[in-house]
C-alpha atoms as a PDB file:
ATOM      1  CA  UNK A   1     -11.767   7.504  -8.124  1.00  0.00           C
ATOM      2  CA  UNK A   2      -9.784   5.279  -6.340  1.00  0.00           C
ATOM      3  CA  UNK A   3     -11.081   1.849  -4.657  1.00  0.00           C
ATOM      4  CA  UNK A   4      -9.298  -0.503  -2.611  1.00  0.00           C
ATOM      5  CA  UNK A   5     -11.737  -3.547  -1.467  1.00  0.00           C
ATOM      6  CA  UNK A   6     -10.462  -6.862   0.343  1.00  0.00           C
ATOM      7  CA  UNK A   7     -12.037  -9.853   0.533  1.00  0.00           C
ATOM      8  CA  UNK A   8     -11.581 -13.289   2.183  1.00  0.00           C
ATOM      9  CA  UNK A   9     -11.582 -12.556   5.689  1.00  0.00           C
ATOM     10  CA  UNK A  10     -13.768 -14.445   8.540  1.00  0.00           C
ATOM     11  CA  UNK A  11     -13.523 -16.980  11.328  1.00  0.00           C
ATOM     12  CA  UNK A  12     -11.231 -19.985  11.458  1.00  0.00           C
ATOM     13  CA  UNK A  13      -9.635 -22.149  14.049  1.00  0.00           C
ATOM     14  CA  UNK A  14      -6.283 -21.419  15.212  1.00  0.00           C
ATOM     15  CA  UNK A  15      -3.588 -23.512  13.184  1.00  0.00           C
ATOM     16  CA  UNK A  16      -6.247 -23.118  10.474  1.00  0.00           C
ATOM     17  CA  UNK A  17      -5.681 -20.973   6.926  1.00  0.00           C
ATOM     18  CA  UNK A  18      -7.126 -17.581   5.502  1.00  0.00           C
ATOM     19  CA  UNK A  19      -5.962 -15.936   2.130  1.00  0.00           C
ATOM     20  CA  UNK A  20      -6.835 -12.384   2.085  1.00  0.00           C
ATOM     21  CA  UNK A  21      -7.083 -10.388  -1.276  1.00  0.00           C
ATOM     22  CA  UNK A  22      -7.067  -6.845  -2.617  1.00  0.00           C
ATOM     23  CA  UNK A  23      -8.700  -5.846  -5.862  1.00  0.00           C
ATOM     24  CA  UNK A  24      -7.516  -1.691  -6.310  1.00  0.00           C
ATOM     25  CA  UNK A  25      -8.859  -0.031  -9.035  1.00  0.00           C
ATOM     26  CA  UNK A  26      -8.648   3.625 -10.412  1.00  0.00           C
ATOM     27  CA  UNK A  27      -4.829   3.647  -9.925  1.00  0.00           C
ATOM     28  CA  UNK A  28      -1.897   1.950 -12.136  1.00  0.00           C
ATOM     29  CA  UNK A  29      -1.678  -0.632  -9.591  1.00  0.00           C
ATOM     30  CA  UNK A  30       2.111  -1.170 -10.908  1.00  0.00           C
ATOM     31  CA  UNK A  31       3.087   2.469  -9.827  1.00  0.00           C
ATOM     32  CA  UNK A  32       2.490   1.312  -6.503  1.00  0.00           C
ATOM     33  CA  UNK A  33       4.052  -0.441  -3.273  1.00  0.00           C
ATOM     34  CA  UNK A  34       1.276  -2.483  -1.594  1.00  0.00           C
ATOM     35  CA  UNK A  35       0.749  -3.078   2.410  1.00  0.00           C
ATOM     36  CA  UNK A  36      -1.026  -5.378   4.934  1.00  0.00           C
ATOM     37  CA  UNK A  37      -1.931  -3.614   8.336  1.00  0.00           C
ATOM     38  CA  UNK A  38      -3.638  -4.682  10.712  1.00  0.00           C
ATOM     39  CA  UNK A  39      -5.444  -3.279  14.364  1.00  0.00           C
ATOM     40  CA  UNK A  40      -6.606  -5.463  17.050  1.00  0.00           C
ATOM     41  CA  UNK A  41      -9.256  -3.919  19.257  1.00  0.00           C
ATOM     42  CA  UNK A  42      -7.534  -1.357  22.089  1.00  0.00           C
ATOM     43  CA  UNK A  43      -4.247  -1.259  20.165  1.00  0.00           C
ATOM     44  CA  UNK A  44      -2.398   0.570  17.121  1.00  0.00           C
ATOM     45  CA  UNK A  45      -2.649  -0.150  13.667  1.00  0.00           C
ATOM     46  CA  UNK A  46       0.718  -2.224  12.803  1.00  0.00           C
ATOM     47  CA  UNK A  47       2.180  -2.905   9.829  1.00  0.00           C
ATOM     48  CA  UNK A  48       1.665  -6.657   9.175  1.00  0.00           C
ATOM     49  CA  UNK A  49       3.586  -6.828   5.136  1.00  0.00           C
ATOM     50  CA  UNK A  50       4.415  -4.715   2.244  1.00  0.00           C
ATOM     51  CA  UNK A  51       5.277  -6.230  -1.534  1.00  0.00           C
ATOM     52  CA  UNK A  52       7.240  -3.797  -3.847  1.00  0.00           C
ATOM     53  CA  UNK A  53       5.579  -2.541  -7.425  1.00  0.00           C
ATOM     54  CA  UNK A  54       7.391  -5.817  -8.774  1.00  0.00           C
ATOM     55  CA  UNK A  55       6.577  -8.074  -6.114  1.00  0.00           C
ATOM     56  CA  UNK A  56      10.422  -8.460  -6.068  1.00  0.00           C
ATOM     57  CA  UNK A  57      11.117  -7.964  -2.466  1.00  0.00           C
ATOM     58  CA  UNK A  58       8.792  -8.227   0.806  1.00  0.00           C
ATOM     59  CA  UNK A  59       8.635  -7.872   4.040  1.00  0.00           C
ATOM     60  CA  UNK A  60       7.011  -8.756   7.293  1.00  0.00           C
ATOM     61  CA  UNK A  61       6.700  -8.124  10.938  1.00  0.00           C
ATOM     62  CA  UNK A  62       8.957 -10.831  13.206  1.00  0.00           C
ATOM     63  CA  UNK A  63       5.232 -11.747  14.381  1.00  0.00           C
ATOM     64  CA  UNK A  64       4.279 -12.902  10.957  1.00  0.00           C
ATOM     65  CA  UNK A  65       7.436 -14.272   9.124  1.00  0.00           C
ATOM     66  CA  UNK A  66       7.500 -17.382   8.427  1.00  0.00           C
ATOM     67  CA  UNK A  67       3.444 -17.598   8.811  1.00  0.00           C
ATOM     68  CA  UNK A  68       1.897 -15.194   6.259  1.00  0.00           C
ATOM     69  CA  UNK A  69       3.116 -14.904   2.668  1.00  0.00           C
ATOM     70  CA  UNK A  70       2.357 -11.461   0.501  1.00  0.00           C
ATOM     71  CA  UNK A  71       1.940 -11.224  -3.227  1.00  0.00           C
ATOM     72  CA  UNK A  72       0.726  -9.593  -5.976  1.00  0.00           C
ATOM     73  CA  UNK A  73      -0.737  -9.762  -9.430  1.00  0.00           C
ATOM     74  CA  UNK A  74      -0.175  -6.817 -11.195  1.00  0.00           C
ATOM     75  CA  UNK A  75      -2.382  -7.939 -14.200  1.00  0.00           C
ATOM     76  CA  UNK A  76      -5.086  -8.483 -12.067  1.00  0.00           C
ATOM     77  CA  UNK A  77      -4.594  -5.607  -9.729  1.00  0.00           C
ATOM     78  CA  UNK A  78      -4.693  -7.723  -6.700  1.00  0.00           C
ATOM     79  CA  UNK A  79      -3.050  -8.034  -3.743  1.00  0.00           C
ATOM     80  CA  UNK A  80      -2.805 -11.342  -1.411  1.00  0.00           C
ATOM     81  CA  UNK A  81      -1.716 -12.639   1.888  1.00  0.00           C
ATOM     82  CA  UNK A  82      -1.812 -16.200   2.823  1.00  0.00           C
ATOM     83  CA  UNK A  83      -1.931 -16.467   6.533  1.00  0.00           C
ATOM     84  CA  UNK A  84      -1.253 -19.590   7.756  1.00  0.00           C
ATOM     85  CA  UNK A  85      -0.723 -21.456  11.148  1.00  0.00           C
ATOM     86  CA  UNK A  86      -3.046 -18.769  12.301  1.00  0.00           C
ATOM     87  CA  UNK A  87      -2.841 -18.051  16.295  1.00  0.00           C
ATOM     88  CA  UNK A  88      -5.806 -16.237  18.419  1.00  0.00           C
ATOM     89  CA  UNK A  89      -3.535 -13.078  18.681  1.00  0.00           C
ATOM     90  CA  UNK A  90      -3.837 -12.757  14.752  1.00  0.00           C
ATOM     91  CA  UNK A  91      -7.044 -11.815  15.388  1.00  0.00           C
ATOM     92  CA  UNK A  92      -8.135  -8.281  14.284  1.00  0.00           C
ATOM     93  CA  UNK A  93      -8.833  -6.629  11.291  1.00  0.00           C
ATOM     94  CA  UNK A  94      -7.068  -5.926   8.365  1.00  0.00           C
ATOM     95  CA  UNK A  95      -6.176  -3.242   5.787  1.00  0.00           C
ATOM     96  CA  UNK A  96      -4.990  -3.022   2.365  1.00  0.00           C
ATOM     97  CA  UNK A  97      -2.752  -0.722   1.384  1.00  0.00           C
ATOM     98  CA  UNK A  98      -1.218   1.189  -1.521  1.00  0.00           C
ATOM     99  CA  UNK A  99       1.676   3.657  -1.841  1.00  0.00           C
ATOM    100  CA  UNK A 100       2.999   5.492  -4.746  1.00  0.00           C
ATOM    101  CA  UNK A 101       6.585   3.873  -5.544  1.00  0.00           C
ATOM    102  CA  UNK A 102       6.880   5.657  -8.484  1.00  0.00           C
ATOM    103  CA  UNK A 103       9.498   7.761  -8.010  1.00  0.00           C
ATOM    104  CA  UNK A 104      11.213   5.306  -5.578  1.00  0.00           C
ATOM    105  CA  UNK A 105      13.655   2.426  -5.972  1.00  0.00           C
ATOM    106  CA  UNK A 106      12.313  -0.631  -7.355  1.00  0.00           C
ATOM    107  CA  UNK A 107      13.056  -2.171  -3.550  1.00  0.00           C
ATOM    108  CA  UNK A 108      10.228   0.379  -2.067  1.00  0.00           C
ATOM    109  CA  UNK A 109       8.568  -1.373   0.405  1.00  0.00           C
ATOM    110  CA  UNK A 110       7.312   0.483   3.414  1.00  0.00           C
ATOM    111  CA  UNK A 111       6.285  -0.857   7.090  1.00  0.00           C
ATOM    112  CA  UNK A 112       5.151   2.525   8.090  1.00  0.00           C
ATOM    113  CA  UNK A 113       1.296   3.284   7.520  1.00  0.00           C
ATOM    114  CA  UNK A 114       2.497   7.219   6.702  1.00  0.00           C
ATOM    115  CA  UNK A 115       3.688   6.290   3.717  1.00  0.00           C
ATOM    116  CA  UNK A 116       0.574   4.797   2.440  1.00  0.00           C
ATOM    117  CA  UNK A 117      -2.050   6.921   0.226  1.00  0.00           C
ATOM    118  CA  UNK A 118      -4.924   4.988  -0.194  1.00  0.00           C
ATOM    119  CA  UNK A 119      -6.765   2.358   1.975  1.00  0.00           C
ATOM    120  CA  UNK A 120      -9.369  -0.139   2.103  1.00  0.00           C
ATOM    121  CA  UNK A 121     -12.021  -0.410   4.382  1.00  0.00           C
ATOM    122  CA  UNK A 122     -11.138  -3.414   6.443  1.00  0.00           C
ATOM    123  CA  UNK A 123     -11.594  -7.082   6.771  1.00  0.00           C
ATOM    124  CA  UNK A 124     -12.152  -8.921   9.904  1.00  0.00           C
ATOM    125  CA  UNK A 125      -9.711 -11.729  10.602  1.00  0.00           C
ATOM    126  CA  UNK A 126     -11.219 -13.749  14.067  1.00  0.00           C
ATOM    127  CA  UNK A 127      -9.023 -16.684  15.107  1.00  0.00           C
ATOM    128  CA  UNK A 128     -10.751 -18.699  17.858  1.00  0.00           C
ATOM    129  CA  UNK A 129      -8.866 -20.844  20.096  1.00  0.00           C
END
């Protein structure tokens, strides 16, 4: 059975710092591209980041880059995303991600939530202002 927790979310101050993590399990986490989303209350999911199986390339929404960094440690099945410079618009809550890359190029890194198999169950990011 396949689990995808996250962890680290909660309230800061905006300009402040939150690292989010992922811990899948019951999947070859290597086999897979991995994905921030995120949904802010009356609007669409949107895809914040994805991180291909090697970590090799990423990418992020223009409202993110240069603020939030994605990683991965495929030893420790984990995902991460260090959110910095935070702003009250961040707020919302996020979602982990994972989608089979196996049979992809090593580059796979979808934006697109359809592409994505498996999700977590949310962590609430609140930036006050």
């Amino acid at each position: 059975q396949v689990q995808v927790v996250e962890s680290g979310g909660g309230l800061v101050q905006a300009g402040g710092f939150l690292r989010l993590s992922c811990t899948a399990s019951g999947l070859t986490f290597d086999d897979y591209a991995m994905g921030w989303f995120r949904q802010a209350p009356g609007k669409e999911r949107e895809g914040v980041s994805c991180i291909s199986r090697s970590g090799g390339t990423t990418l992020y929404d223009e409202l993110v880059l240069g603020r939030f960094t994605i990683s991965r440690d495929n030893a420790k099945n984990t995902l991460y995303l260090q959110m910095n410079s935070l702003k009250p618009e961040d707020t919302a809550m996020y979602y982990c991600a994972a989608a089979l890359a196996q049979y992809y190029s090593h580059h796979y890194c979808p934006l697109a939530d359809d592409q994505y198999e498996y999700w977590g169950q949310g962590i609430l990011v609140t930036v006050s202002s």
